[in-house]
Each structure stands twice: as C-alpha cells, then as structure tokens.
N, C-alpha and C. Protein backbone atom coordinates (compact mmCIF):
# COMPACT_ATOMS: atom_id res chain seq x y z
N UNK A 1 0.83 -1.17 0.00
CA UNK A 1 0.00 0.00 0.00
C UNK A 1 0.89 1.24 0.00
N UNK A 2 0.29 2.39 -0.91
CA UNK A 2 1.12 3.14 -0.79
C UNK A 2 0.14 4.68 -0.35
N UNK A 3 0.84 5.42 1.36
CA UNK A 3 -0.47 6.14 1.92
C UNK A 3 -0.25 7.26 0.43
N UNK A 4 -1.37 7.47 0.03
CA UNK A 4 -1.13 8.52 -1.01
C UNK A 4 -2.49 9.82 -0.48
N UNK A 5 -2.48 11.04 -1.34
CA UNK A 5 -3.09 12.16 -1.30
C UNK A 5 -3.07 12.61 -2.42
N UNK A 6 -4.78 13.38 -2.64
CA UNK A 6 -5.27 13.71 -3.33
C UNK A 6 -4.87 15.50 -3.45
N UNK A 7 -4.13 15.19 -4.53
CA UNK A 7 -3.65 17.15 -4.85
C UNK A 7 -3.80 17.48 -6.21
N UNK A 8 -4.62 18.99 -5.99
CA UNK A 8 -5.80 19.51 -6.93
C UNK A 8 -4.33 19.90 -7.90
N UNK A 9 -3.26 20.14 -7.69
CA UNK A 9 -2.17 20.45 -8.84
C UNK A 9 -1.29 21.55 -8.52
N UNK A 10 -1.12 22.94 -9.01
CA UNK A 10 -0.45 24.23 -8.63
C UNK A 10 -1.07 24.71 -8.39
N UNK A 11 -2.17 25.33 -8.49
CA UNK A 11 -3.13 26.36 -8.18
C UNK A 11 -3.52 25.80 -6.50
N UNK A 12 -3.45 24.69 -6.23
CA UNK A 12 -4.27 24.18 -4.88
C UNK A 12 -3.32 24.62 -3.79
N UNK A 13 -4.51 24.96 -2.48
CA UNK A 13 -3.14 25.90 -1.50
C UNK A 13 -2.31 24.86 -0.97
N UNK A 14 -3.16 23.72 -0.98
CA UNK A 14 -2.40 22.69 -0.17
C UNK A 14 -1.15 22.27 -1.23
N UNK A 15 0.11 22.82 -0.51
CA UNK A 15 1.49 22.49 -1.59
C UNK A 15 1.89 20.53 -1.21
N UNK A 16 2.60 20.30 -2.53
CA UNK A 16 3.11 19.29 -2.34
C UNK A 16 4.24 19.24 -1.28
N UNK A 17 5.11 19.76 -0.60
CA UNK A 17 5.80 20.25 0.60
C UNK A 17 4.73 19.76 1.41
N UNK A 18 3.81 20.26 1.95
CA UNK A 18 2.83 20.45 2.94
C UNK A 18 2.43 18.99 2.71
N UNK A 19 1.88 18.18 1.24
CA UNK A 19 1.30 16.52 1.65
C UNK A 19 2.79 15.79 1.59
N UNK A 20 4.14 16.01 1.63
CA UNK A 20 5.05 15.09 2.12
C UNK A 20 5.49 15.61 3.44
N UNK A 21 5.31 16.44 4.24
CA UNK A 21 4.95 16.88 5.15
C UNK A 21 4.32 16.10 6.34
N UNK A 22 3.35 15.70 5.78
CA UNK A 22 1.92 14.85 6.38
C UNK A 22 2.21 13.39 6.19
N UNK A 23 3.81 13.12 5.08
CA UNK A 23 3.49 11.68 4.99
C UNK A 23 3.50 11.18 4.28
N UNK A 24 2.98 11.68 2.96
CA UNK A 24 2.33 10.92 2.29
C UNK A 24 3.54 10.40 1.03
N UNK A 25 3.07 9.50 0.44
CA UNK A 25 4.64 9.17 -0.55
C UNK A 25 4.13 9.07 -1.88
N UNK A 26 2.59 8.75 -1.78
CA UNK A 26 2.02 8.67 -3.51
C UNK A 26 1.36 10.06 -3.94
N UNK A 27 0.97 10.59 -4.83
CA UNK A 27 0.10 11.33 -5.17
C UNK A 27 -1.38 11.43 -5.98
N UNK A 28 -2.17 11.39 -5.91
CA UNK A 28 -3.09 11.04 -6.78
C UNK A 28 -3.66 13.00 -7.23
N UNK A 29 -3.88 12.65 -8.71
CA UNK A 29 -3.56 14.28 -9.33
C UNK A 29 -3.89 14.01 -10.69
N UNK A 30 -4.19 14.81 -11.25
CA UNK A 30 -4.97 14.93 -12.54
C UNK A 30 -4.13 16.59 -13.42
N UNK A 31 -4.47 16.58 -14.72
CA UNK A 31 -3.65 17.36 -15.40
C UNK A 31 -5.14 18.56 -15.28
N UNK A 32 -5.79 19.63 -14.14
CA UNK A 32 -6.60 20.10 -13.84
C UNK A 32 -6.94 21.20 -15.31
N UNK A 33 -5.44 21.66 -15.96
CA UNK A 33 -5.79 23.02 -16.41
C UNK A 33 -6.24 22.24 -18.18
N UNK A 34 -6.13 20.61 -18.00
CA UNK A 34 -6.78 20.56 -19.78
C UNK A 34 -8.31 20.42 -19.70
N UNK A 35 -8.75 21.35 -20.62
CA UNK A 35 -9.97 20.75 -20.51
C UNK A 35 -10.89 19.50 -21.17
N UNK A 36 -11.74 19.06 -20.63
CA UNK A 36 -12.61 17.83 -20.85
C UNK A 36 -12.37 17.91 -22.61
N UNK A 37 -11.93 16.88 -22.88
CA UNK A 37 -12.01 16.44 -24.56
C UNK A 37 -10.50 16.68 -25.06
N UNK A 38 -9.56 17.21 -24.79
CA UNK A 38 -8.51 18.01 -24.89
C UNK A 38 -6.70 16.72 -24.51
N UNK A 39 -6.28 16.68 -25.45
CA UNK A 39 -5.23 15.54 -25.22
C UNK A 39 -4.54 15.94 -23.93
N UNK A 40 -4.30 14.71 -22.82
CA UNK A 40 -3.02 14.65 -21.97
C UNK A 40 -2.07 14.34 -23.06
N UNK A 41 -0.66 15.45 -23.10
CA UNK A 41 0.51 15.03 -23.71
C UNK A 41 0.99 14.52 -23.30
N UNK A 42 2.16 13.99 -23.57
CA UNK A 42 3.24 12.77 -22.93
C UNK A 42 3.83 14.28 -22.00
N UNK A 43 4.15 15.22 -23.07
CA UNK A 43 5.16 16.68 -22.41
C UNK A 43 4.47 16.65 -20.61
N UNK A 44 3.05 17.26 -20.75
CA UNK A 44 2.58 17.66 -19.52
C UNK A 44 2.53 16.53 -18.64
N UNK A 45 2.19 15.46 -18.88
CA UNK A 45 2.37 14.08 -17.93
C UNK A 45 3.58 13.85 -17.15
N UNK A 46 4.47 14.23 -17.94
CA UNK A 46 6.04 14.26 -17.79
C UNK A 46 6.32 15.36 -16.71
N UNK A 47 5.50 16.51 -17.18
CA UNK A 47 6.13 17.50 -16.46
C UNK A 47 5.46 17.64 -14.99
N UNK A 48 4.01 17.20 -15.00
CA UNK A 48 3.10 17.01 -13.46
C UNK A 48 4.55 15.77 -12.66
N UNK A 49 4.48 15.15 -13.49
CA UNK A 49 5.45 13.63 -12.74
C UNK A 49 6.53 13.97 -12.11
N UNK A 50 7.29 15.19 -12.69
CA UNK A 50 8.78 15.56 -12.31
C UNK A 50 7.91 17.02 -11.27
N UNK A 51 7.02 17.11 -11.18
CA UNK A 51 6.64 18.52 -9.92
C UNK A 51 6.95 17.33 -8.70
N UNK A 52 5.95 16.13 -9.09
CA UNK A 52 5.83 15.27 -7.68
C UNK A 52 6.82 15.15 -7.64
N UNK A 53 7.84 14.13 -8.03
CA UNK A 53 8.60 13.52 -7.98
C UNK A 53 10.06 14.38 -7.32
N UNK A 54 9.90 15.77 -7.53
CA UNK A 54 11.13 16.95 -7.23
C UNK A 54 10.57 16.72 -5.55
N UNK A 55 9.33 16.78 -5.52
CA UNK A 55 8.52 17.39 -3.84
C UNK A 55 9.00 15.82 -3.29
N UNK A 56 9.52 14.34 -3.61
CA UNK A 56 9.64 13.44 -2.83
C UNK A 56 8.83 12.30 -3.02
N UNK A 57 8.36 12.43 -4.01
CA UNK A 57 6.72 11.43 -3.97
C UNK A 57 6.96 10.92 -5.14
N UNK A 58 5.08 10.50 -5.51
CA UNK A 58 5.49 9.49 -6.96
C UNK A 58 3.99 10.03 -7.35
N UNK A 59 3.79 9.90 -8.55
CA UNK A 59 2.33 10.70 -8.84
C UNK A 59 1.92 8.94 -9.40
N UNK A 60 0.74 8.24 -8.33
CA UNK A 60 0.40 7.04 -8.26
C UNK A 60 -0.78 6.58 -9.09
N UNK A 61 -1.89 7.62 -9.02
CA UNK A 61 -3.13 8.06 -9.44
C UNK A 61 -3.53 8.76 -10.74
N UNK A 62 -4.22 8.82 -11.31
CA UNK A 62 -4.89 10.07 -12.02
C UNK A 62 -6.14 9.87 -11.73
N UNK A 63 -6.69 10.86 -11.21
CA UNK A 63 -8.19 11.11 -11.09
C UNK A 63 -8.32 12.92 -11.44
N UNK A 64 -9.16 12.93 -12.28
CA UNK A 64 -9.31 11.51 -13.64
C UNK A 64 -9.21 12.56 -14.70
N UNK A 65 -9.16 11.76 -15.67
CA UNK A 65 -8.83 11.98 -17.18
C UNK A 65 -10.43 12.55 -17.27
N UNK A 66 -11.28 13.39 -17.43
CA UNK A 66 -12.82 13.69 -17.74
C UNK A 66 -13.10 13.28 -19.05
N UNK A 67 -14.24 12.66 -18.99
CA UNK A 67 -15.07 11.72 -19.88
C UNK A 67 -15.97 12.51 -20.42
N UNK A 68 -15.65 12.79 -21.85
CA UNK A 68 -16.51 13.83 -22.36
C UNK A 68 -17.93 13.68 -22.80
N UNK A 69 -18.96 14.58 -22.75
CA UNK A 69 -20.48 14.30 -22.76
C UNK A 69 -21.02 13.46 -24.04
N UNK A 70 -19.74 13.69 -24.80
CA UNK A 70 -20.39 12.98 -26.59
C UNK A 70 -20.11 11.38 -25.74
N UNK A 71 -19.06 11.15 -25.44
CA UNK A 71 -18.85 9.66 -25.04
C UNK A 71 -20.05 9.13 -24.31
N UNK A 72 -20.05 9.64 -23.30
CA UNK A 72 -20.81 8.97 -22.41
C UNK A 72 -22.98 8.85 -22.83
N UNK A 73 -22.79 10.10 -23.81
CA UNK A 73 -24.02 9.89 -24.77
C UNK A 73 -24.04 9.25 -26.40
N UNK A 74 -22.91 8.81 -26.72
CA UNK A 74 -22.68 8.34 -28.05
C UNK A 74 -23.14 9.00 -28.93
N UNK A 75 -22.77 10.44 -28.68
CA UNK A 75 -23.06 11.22 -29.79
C UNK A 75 -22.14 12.20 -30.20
N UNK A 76 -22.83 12.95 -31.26
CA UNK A 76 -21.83 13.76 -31.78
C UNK A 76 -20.31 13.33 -32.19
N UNK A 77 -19.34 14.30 -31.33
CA UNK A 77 -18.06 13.39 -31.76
C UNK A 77 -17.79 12.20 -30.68
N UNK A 78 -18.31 11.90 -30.65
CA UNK A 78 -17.81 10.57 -29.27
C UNK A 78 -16.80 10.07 -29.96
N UNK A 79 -16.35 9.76 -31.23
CA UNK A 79 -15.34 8.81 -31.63
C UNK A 79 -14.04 9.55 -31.34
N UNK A 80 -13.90 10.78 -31.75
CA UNK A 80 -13.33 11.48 -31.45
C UNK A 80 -12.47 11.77 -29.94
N UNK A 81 -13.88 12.08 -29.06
CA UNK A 81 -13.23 12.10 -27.88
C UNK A 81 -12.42 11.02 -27.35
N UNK A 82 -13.47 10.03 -27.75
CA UNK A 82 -12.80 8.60 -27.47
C UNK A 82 -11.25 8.13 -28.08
N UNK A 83 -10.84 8.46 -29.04
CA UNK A 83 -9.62 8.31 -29.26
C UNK A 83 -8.43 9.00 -28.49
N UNK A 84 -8.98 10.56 -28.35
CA UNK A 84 -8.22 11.48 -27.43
C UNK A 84 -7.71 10.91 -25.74
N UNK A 85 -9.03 10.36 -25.69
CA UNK A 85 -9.30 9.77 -24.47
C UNK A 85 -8.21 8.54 -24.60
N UNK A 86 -7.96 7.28 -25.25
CA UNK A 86 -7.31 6.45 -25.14
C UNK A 86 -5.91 6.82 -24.97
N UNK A 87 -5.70 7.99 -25.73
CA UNK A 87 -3.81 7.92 -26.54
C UNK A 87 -4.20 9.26 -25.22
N UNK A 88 -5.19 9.50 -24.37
CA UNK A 88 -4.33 10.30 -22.96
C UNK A 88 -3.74 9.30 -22.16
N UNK A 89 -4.59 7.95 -22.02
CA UNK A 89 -4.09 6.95 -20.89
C UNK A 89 -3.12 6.28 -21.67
N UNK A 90 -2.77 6.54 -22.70
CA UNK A 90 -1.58 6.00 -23.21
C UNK A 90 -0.31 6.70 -22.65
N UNK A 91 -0.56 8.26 -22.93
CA UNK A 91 0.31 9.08 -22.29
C UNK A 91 0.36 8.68 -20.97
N UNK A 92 -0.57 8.49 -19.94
CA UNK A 92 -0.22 8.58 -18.72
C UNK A 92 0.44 7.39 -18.34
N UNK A 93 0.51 6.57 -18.61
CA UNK A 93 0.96 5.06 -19.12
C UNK A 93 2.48 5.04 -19.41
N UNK A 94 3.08 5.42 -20.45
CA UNK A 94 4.15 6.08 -20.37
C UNK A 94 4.96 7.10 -19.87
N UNK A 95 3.85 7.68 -19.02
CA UNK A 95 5.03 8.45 -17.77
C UNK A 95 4.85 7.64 -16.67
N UNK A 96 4.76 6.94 -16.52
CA UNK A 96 4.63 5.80 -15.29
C UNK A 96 3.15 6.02 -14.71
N UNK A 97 2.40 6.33 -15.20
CA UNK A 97 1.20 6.40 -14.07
C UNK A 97 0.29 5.44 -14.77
N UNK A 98 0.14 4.07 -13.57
CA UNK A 98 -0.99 2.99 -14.42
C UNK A 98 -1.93 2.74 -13.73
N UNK A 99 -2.36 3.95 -12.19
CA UNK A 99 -4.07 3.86 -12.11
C UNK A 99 -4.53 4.87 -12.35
N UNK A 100 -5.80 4.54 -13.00
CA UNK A 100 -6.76 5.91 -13.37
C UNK A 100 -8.25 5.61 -12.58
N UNK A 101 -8.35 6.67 -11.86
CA UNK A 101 -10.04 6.53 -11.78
C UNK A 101 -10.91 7.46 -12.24
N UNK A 102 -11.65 7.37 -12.50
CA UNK A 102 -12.68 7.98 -13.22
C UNK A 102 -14.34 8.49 -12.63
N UNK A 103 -14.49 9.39 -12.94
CA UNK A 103 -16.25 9.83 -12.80
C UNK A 103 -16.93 9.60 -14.19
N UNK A 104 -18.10 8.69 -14.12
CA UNK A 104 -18.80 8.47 -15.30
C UNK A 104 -20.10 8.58 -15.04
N UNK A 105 -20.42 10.09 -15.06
CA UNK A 105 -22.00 10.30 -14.38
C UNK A 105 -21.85 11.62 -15.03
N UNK A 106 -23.15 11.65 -15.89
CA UNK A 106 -24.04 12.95 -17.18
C UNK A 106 -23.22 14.10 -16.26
N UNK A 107 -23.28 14.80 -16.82
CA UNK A 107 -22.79 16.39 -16.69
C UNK A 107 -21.80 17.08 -15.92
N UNK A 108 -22.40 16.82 -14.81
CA UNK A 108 -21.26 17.50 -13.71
C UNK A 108 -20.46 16.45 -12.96
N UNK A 109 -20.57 15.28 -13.39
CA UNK A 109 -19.54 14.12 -12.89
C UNK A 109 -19.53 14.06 -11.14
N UNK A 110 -19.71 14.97 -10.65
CA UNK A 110 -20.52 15.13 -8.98
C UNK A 110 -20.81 16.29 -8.21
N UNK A 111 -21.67 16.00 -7.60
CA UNK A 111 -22.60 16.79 -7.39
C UNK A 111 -22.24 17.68 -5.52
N UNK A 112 -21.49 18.50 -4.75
CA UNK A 112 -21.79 18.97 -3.80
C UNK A 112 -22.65 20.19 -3.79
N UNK A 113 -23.32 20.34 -2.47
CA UNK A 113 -23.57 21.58 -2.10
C UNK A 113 -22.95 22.42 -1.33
N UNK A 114 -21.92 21.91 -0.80
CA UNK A 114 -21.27 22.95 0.04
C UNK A 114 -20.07 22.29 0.08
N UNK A 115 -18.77 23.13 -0.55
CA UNK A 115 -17.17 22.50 -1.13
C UNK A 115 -16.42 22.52 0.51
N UNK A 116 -16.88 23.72 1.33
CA UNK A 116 -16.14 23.72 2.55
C UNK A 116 -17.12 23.81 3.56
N UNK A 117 -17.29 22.97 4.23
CA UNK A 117 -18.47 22.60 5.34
C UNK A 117 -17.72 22.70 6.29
N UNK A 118 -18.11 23.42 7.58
CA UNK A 118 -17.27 23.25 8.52
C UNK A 118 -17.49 22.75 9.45
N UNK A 119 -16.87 21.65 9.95
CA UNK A 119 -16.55 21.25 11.15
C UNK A 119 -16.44 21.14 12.62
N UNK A 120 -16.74 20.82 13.31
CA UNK A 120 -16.82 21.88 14.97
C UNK A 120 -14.72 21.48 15.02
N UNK A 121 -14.44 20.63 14.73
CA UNK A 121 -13.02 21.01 15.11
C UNK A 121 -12.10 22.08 14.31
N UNK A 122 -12.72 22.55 13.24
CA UNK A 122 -12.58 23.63 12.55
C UNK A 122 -11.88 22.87 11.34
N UNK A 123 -11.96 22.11 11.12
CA UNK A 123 -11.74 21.50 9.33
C UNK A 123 -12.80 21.68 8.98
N UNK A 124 -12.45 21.27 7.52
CA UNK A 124 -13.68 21.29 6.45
C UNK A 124 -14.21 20.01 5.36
N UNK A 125 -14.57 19.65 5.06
CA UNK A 125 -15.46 18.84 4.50
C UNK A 125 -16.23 19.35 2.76
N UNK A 126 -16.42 18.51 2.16
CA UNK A 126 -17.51 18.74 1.24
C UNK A 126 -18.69 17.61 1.78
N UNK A 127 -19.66 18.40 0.84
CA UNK A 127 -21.08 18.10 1.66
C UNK A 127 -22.23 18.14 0.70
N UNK A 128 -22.99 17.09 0.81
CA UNK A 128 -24.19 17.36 0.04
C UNK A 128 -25.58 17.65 1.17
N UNK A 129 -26.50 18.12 0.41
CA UNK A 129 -27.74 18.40 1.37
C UNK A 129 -28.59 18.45 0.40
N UNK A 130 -29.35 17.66 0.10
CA UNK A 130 -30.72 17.69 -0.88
C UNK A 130 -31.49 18.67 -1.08
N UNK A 131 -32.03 19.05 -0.25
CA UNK A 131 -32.41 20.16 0.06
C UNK A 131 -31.99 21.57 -0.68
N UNK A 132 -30.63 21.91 -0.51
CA UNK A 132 -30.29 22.76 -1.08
C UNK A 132 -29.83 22.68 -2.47
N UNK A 133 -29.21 21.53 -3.50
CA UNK A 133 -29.92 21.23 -4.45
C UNK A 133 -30.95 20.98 -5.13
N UNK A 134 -32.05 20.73 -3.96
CA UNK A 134 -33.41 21.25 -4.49
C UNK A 134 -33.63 22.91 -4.59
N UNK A 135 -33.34 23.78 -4.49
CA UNK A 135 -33.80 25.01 -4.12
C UNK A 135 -32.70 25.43 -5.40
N UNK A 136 -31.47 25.22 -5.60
CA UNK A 136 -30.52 25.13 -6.67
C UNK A 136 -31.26 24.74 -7.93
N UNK A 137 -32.07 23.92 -8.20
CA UNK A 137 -32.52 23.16 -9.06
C UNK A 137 -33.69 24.11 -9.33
N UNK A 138 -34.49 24.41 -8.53
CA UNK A 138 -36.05 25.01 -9.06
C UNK A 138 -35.66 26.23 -8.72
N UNK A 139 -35.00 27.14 -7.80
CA UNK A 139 -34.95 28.78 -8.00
C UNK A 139 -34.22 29.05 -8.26
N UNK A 140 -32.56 28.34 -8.84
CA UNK A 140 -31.38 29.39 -9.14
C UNK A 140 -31.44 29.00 -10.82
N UNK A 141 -31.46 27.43 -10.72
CA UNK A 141 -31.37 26.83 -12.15
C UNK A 141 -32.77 26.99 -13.02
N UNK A 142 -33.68 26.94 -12.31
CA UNK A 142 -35.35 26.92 -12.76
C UNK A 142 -35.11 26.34 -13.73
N UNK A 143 -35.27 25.30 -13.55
CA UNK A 143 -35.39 23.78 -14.89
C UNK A 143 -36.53 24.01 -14.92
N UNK A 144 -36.89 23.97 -16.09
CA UNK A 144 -38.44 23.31 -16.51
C UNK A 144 -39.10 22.05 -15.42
N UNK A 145 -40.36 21.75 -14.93
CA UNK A 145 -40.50 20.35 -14.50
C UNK A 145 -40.10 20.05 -13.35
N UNK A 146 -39.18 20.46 -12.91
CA UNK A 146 -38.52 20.85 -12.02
C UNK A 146 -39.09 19.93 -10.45
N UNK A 147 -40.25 20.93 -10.03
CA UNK A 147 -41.33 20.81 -9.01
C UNK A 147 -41.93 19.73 -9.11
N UNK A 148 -41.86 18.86 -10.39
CA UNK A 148 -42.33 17.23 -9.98
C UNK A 148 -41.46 16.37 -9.99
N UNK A 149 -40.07 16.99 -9.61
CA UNK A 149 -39.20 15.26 -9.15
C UNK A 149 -38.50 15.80 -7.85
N UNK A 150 -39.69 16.59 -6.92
CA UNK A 150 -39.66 16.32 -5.70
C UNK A 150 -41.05 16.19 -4.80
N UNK A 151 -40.37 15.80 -3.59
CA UNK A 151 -41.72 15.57 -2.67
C UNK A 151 -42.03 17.02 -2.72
N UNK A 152 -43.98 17.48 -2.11
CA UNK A 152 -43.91 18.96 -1.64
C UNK A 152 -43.34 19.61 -0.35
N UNK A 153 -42.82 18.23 0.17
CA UNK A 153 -42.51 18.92 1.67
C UNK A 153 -40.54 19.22 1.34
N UNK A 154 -40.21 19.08 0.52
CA UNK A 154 -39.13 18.92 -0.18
C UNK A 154 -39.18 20.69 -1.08
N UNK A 155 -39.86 20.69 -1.79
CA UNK A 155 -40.21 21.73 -2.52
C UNK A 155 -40.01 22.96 -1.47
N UNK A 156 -41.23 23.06 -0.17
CA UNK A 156 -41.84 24.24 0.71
C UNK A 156 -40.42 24.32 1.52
N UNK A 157 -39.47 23.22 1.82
CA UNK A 157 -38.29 23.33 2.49
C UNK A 157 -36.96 24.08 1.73
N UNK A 158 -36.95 23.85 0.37
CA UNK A 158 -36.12 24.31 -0.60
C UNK A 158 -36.88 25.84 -0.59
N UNK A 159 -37.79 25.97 -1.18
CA UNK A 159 -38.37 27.48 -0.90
C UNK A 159 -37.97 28.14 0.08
N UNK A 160 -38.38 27.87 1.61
CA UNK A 160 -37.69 28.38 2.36
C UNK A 160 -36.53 29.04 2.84
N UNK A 161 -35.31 28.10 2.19
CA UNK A 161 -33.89 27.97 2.42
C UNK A 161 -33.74 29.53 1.52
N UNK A 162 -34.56 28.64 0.04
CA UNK A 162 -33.62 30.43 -0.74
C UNK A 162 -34.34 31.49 -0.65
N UNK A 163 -35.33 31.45 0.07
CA UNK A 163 -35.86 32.46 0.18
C UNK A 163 -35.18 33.52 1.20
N UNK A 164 -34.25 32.57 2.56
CA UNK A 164 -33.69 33.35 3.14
C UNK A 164 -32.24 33.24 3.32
N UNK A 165 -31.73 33.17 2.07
CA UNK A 165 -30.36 33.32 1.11
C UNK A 165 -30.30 34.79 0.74
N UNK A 166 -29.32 35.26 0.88
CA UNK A 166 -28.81 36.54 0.31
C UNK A 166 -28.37 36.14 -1.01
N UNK A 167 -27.74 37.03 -1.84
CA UNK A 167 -27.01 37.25 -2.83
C UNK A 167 -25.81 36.36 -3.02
N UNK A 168 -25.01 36.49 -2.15
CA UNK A 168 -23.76 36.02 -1.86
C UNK A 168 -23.84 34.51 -1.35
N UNK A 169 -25.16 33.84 -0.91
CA UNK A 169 -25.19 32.46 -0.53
C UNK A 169 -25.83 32.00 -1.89
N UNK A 170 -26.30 32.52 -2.58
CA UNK A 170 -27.28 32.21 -3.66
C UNK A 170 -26.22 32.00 -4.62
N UNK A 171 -25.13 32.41 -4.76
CA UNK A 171 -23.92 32.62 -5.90
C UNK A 171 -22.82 31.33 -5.33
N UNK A 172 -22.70 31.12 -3.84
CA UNK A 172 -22.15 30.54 -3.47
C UNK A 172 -22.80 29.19 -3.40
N UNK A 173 -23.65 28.69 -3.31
CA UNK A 173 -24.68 27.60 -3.51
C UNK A 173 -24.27 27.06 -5.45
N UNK A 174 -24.88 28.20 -5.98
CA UNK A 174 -24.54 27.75 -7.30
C UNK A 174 -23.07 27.50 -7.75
N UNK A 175 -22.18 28.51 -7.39
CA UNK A 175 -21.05 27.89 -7.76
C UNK A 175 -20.22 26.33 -7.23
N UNK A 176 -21.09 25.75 -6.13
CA UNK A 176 -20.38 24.56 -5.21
C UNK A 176 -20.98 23.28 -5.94
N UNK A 177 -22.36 23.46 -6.75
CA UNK A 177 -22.69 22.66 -7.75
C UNK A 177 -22.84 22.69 -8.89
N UNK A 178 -22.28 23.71 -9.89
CA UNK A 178 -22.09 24.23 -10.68
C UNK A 178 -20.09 23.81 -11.30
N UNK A 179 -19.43 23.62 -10.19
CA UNK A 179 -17.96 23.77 -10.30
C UNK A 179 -17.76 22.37 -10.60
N UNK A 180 -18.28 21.78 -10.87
CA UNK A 180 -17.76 20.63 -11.75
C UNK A 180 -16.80 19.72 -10.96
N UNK A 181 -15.57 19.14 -11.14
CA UNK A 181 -14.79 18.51 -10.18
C UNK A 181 -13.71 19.07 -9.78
N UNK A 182 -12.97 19.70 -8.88
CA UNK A 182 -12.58 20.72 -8.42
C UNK A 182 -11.17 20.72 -8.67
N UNK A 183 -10.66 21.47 -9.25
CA UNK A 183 -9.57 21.80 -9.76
C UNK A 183 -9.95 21.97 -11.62
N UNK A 184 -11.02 21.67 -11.69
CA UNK A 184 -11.35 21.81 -13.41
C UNK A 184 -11.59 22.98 -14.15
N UNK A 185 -11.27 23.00 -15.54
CA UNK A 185 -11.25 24.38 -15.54
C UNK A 185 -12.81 24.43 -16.52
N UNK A 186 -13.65 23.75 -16.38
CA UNK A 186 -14.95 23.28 -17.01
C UNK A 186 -16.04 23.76 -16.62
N UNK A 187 -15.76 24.88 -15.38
CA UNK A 187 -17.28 25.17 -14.49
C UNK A 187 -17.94 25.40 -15.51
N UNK A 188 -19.87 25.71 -15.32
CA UNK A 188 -20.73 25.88 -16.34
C UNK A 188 -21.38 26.93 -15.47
N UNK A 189 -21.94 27.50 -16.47
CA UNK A 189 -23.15 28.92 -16.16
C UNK A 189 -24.73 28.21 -15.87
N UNK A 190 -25.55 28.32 -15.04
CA UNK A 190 -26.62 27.59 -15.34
C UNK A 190 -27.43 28.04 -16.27
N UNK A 191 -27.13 28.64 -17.11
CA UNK A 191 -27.54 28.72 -18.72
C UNK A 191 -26.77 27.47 -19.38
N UNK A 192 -25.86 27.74 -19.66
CA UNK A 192 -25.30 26.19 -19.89
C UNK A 192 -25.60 24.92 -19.34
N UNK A 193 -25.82 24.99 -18.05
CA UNK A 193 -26.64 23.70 -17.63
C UNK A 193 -27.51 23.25 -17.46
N UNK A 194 -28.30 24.48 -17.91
CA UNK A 194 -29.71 24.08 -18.35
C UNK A 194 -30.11 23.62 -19.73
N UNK A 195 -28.51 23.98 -20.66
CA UNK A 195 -29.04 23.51 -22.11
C UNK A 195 -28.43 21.96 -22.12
C-alpha cells in the first residue's frame, strides 16, 4: 500500500511540501488546467510527474482523465473524444502512471452543495444536502419540471432555504454545484446547464 493524497495540482493551496509533510509518498492528481475532450501530452504528464517527484513522492493516481459528454451519450463526436481519451491513458501510461479513476456520471460528474463545510473542530469537508440542491434546481437553475421530481414537503423546504439566502449564498450555492470537479477548468453557467 502506498499512503497517497489527493492534490488539486499548482493552483491548490495545499502544496506538495505540505502533503510530504503529512506523509504521504504517492500522489493522486490529474492534469486540472486541460480541458474535458482536450489531449493529456506525454510533455505535460512528464512535467506534473517531475513537480511530484522533485517534492519526494510518486504521482500514483490520475483522477481523472474527464469523460466527455459525446462519449458517455454516443453522440456527436464521441469517436473522437474517445480516441483522445485512449492515446491520454496511453500518455499517462508512459510516464509511469498505471491507475486511473474515473467519474462516469451525465454532466457534472458530482454533485456537492457545500465545497467547505465546517466542522466543529474547525476543518472542512464537502457536503451534500438535498435540500439545497433542491432550491438550486427550481430557484437558481429553474429547470423546466422541475417541481415534480420532488416531494412537496421537499419543494416548501427548498423554498424556504432560498428564500432566506442573500445574494452572496445564492452565488455561493450555485457555484459549489455548478464547479464541476474541483480543480477543473470546465465550471458551467446555469444557462449552460440548463441547455
């Protein structure tokens, strides 16, 4: 077994210093700044491998290569992506990295409502709450239909919540399910996620 940690890349505060620090000897890490459909090169594979590898570690993981919407609907260019997609895990393959895991779920690949939940010992957490993806769903996103794929006591509770949301929780709500998988550079507008 090798204890490994999950690091969002350069942009993330948590430095690789700081998870060999803590321990850890593997890395699990993803190439954050390509976007969904977009080749892993051998170059950038190479070059994430030699960040870990300078900090002490071994980059063990990729989570994940993103699975683009034509694939996972067999449409449009799916063949396309799908090739991109192979000759990336080829690349990652040849820089030494031979696990990949993956999210294979329609759109936003997963779903929180709240990215930093806090803790009574003062850490943080991500977090889902139905609830407030309900209220996300019918007053920020206003899907069509919406109001019948929940209960009403589900509905009058979601009402509630955004009703006594400010501005700044209403933006912050949407962006925590809206942001796609975190470190991605893929967020969507809920105009976009409503189309």
């Amino acid at each position: 077994m090798i204890e490994s940690w999950r690091w969002y890349g350069p942009s993330d505060p948590v430095t690789l210093r700081d998870i060999r620090q803590a321990g850890a000897a593997g890395i699990v890490t993803a190439l954050h700044e390509v976007k969904c459909g977009e080749l892993w090169t051998r170059e950038a594979v190479a070059e994430r491998a030699r960040m870990v590898e300078e900090a002490g570690m071994k980059w063990v993981v990729a989570e994940s290569i993103a699975v683009h919407e034509d694939i996972k609907t067999r449409s449009g260019n799916w063949k396309h992506y799908l090739e991109v997609y192979k000759q990336s895990l080829r690349n990652l393959a040849a820089g030494g990295v031979k696990v990949v895991c993956y999210n294979f779920m329609p759109v936003l690949d997963w779903t929180r409502s709240d990215l930093a939940f806090p803790l009574e010992d003062g850490s943080s957490v991500l977090k889902y709450d139905a609830v407030r993806v309900a209220a996300f769903d019918l007053f920020i996103l206003e899907r069509a239909g919406a109001a019948d794929n929940y209960a009403p006591e589900t509905v009058a509770r979601a009402r509630e919540l955004f009703q006594s949301m400010d501005g700044d929780a209403r933006k912050a709500l949407a962006d925590s399910i809206l942001l796609g998988l975190p470190g991605t550079v893929d967020d969507l507008t809920p105009e976009q996620f409503r189309e």
